[in-house]
PDB file of N, CA and C in Angstrom:
ATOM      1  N   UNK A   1      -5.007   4.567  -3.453  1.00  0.00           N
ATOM      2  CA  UNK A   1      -5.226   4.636  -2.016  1.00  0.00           C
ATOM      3  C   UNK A   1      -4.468   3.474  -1.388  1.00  0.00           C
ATOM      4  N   UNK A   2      -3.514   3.376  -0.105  1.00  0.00           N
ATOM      5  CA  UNK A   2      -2.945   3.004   0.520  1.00  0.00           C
ATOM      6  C   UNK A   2      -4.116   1.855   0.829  1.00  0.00           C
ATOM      7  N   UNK A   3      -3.502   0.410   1.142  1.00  0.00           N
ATOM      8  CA  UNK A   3      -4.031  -0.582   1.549  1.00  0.00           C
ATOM      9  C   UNK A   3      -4.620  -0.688   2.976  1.00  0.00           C
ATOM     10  N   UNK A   4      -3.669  -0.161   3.691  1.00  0.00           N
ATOM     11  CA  UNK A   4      -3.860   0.277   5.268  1.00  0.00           C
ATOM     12  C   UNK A   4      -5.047   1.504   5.504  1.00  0.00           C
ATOM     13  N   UNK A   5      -4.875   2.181   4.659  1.00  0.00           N
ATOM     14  CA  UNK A   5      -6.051   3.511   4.678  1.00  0.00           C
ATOM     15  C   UNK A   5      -7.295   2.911   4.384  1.00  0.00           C
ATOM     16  N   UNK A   6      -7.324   1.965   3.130  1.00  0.00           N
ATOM     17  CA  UNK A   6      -8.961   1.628   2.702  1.00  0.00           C
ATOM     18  C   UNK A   6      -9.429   0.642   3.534  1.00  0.00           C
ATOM     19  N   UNK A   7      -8.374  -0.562   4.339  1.00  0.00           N
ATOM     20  CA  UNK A   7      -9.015  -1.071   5.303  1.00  0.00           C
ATOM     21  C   UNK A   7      -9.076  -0.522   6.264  1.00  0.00           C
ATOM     22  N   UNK A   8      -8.253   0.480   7.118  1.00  0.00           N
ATOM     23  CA  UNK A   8      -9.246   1.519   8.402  1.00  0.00           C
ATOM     24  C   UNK A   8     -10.732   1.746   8.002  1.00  0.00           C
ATOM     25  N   UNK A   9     -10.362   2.837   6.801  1.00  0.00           N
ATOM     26  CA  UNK A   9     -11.949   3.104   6.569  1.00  0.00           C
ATOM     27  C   UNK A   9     -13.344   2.296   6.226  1.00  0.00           C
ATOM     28  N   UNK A  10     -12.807   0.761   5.619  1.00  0.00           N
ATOM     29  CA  UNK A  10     -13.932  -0.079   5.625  1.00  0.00           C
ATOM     30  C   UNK A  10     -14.263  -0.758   7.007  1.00  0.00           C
ATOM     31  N   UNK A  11     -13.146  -0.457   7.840  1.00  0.00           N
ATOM     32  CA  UNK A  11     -13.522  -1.542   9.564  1.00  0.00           C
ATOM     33  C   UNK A  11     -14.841  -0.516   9.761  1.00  0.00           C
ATOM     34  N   UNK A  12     -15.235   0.560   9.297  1.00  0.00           N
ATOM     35  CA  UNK A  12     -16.436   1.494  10.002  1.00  0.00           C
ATOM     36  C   UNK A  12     -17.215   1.318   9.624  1.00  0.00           C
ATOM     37  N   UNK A  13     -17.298   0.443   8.702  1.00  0.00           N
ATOM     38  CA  UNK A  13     -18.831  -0.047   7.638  1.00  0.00           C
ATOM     39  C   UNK A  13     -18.874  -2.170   8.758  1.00  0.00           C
ATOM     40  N   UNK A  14     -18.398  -2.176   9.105  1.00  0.00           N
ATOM     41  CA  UNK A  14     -18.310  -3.509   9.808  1.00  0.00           C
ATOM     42  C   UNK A  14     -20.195  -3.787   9.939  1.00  0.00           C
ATOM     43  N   UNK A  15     -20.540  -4.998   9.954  1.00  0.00           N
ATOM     44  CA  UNK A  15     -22.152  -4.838   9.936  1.00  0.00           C
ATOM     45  C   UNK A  15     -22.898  -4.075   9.693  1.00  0.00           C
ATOM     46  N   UNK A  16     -22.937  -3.310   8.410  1.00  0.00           N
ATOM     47  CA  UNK A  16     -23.227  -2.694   7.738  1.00  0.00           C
ATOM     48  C   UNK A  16     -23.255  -3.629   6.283  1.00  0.00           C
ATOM     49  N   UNK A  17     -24.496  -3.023   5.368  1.00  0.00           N
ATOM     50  CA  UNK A  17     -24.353  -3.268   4.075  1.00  0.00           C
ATOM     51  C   UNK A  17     -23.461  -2.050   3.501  1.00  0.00           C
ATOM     52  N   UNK A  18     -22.822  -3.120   1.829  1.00  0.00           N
ATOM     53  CA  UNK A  18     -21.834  -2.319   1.667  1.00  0.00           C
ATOM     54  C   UNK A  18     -22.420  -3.168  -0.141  1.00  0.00           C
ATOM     55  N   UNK A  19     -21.738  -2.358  -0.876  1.00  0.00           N
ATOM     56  CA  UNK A  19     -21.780  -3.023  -2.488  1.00  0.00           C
ATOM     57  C   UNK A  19     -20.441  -3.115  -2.878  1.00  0.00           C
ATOM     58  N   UNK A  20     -19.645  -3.755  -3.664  1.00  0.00           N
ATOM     59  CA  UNK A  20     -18.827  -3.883  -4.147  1.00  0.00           C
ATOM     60  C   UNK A  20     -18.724  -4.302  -5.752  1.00  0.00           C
ATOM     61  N   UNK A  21     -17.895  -4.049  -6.496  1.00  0.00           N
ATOM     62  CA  UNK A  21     -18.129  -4.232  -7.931  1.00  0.00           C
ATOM     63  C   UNK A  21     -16.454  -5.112  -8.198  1.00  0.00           C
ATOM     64  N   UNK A  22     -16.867  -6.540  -8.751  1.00  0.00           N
ATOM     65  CA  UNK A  22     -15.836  -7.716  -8.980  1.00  0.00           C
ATOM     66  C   UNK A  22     -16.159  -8.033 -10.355  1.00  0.00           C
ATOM     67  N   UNK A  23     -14.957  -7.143 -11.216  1.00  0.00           N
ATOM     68  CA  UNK A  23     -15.585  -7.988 -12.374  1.00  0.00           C
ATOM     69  C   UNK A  23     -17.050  -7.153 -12.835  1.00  0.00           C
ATOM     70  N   UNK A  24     -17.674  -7.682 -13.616  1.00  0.00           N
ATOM     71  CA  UNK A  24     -18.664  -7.303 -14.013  1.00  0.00           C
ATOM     72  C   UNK A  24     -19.549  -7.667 -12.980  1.00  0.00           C
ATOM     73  N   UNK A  25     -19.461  -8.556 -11.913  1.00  0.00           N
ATOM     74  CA  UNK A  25     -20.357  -8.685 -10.939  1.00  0.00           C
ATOM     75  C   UNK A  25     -20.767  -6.915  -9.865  1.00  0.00           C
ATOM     76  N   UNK A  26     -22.164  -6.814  -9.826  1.00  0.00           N
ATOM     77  CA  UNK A  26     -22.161  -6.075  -8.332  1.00  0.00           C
ATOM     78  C   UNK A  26     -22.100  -7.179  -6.929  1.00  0.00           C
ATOM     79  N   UNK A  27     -21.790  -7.131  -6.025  1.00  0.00           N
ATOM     80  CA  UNK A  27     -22.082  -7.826  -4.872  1.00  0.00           C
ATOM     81  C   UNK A  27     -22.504  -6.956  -3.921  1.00  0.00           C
ATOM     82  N   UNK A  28     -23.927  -6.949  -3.083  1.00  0.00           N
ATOM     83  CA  UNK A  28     -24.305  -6.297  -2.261  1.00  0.00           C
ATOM     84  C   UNK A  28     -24.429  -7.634  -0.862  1.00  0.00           C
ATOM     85  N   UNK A  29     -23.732  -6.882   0.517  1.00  0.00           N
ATOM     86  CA  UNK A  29     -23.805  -7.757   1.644  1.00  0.00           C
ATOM     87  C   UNK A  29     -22.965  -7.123   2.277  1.00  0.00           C
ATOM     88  N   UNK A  30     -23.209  -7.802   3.556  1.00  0.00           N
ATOM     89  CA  UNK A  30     -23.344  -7.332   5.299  1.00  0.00           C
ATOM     90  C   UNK A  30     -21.805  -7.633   5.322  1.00  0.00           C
ATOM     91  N   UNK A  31     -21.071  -6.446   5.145  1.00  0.00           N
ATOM     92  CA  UNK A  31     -18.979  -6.407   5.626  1.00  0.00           C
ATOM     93  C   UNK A  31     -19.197  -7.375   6.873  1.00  0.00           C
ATOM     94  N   UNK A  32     -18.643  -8.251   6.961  1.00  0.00           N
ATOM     95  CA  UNK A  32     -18.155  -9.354   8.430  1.00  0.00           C
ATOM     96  C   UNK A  32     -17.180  -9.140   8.979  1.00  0.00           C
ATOM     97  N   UNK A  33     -16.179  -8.519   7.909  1.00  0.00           N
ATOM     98  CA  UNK A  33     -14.483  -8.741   8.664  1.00  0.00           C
ATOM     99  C   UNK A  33     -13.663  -8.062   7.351  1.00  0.00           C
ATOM    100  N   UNK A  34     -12.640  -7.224   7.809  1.00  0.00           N
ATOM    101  CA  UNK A  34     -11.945  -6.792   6.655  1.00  0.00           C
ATOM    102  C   UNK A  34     -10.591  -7.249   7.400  1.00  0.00           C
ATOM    103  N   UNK A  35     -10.016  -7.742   6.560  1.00  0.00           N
ATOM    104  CA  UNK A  35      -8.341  -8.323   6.546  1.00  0.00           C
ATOM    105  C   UNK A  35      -7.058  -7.668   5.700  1.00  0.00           C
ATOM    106  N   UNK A  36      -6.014  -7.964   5.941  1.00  0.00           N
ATOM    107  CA  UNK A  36      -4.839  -7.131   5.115  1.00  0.00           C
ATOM    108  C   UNK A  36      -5.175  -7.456   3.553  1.00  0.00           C
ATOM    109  N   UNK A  37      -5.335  -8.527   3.324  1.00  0.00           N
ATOM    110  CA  UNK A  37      -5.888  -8.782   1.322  1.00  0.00           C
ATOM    111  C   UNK A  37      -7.267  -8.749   1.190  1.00  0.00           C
ATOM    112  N   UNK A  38      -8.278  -8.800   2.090  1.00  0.00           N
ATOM    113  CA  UNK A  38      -9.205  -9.713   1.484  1.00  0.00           C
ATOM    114  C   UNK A  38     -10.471  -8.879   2.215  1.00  0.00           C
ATOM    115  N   UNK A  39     -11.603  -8.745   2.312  1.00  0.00           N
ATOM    116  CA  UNK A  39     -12.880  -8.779   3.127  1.00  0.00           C
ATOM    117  C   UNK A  39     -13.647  -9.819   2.489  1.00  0.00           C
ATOM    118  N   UNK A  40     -15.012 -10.153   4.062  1.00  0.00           N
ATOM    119  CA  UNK A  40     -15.596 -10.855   3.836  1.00  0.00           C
ATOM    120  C   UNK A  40     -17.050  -9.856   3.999  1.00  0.00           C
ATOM    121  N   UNK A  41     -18.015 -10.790   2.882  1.00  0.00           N
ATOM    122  CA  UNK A  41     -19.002 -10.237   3.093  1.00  0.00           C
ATOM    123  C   UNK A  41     -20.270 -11.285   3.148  1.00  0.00           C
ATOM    124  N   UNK A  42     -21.250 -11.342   3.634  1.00  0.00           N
ATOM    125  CA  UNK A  42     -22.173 -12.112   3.950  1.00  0.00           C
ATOM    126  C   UNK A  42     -23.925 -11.587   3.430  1.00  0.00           C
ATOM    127  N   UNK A  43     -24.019 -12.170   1.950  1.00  0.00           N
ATOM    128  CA  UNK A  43     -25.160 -11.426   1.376  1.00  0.00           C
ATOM    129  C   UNK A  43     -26.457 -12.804   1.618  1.00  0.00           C
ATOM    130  N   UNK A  44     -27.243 -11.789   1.573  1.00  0.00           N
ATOM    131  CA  UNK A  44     -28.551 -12.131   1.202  1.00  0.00           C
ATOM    132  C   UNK A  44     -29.596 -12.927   0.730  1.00  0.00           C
ATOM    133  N   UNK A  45     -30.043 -14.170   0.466  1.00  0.00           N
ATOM    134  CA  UNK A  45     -30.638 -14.238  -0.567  1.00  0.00           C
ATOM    135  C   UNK A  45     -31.734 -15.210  -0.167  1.00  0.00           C
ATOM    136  N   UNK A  46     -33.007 -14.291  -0.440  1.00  0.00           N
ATOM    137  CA  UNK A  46     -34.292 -13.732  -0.502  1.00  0.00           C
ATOM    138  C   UNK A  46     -35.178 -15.218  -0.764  1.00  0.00           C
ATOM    139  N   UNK A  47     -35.021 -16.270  -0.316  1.00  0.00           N
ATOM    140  CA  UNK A  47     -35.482 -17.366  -0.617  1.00  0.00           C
ATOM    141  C   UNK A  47     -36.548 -17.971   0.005  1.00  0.00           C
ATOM    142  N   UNK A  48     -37.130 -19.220   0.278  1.00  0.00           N
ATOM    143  CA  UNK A  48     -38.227 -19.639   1.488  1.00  0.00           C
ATOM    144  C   UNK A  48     -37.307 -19.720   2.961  1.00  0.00           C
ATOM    145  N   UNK A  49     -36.046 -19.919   2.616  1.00  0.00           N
ATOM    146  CA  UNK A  49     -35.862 -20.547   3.643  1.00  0.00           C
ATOM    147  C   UNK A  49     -34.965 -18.720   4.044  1.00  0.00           C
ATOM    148  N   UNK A  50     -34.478 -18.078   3.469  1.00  0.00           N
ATOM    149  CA  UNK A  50     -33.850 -17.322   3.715  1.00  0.00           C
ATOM    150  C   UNK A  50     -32.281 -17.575   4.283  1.00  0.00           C
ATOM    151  N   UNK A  51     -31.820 -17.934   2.924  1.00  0.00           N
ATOM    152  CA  UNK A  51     -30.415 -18.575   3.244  1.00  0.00           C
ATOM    153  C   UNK A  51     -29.723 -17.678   3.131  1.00  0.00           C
ATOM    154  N   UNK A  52     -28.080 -17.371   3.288  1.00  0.00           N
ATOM    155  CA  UNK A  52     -27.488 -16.498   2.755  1.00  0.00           C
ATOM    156  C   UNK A  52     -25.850 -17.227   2.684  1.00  0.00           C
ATOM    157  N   UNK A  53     -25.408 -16.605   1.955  1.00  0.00           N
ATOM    158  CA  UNK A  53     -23.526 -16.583   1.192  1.00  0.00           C
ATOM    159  C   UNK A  53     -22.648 -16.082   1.665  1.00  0.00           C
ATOM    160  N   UNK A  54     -21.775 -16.677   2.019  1.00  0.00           N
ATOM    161  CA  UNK A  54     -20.530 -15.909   2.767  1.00  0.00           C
ATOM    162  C   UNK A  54     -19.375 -15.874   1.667  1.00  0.00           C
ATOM    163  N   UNK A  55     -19.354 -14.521   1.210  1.00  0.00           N
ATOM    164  CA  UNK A  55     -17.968 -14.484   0.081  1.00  0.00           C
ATOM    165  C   UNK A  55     -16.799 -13.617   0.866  1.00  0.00           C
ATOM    166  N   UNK A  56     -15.595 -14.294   0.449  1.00  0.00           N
ATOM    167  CA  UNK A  56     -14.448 -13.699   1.105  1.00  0.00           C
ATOM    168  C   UNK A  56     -13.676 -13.533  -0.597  1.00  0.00           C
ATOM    169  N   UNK A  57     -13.753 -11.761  -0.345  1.00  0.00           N
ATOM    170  CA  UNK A  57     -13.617 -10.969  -1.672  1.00  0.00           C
ATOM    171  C   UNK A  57     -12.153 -10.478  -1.993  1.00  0.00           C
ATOM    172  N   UNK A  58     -11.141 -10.734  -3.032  1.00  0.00           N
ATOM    173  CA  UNK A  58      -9.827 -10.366  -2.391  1.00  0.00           C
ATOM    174  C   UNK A  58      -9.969  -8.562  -2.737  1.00  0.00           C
ATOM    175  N   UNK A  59      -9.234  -7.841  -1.853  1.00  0.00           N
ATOM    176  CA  UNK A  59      -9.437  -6.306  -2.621  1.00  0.00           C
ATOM    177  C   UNK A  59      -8.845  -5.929  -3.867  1.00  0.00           C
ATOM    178  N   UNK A  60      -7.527  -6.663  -4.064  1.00  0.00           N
ATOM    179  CA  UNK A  60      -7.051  -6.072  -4.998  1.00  0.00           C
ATOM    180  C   UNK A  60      -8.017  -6.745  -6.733  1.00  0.00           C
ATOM    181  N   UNK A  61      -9.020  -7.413  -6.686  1.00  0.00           N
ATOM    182  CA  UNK A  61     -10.240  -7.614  -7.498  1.00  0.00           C
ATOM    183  C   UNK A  61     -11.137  -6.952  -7.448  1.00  0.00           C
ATOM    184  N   UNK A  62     -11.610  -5.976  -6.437  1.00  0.00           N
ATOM    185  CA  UNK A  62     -12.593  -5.104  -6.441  1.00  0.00           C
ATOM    186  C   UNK A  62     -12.367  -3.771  -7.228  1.00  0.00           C
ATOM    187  N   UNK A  63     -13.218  -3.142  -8.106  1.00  0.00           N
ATOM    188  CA  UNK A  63     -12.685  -2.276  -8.543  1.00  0.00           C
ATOM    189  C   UNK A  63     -13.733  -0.873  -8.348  1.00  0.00           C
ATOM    190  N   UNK A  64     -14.620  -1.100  -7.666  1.00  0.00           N
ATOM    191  CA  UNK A  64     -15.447  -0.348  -6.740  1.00  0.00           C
ATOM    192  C   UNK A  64     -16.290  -0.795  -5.626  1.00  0.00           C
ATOM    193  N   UNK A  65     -16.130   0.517  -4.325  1.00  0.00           N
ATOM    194  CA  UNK A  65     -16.887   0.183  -2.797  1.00  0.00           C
ATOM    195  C   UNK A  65     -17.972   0.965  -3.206  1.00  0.00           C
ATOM    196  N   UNK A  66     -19.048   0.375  -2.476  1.00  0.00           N
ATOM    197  CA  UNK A  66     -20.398   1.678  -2.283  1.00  0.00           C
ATOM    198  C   UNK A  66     -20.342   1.828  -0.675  1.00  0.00           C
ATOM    199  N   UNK A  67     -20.434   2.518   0.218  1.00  0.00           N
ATOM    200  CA  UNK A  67     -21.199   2.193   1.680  1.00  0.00           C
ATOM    201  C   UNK A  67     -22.152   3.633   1.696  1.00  0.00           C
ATOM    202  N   UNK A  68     -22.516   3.121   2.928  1.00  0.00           N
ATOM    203  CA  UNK A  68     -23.859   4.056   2.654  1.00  0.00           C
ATOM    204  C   UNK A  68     -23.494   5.472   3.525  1.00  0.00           C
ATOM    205  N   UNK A  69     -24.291   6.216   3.678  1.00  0.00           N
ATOM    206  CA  UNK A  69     -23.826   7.640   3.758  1.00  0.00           C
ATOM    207  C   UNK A  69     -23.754   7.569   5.526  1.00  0.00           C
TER     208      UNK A  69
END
């Protein structure tokens, strides 16, 4: 899939949860911004204070999207 095609179609998941698979990692979090190499995503994590992670993911490392229906 064309680079230009998979980022159109991820700008529609924009604040939205989305999963991604890096590596043996899953990463689940809130798409912030998709760029010509890279998206960012901003996950979760479930703590007292309710902190969360801002990862800026390159695409060509991802080797699967989830978004939701």
């Amino acid at each position: 899939m064309s680079r230009k095609l998979l980022n159109t179609q991820l700008e529609m998941f924009l604040k939205r949860e989305i999963t991604v698979a890096v590596g043996e990692d899953l990463i689940t979090g809130t798409l912030e911004a998709v760029k010509q190499d890279f998206l960012i995503l901003t996950e979760s994590i479930n703590t007292y204070e309710r902190e969360s992670i801002t990862r800026i993911i390159v695409l060509s490392q991802i080797s699967y999207i989830q978004v939701p229906l």
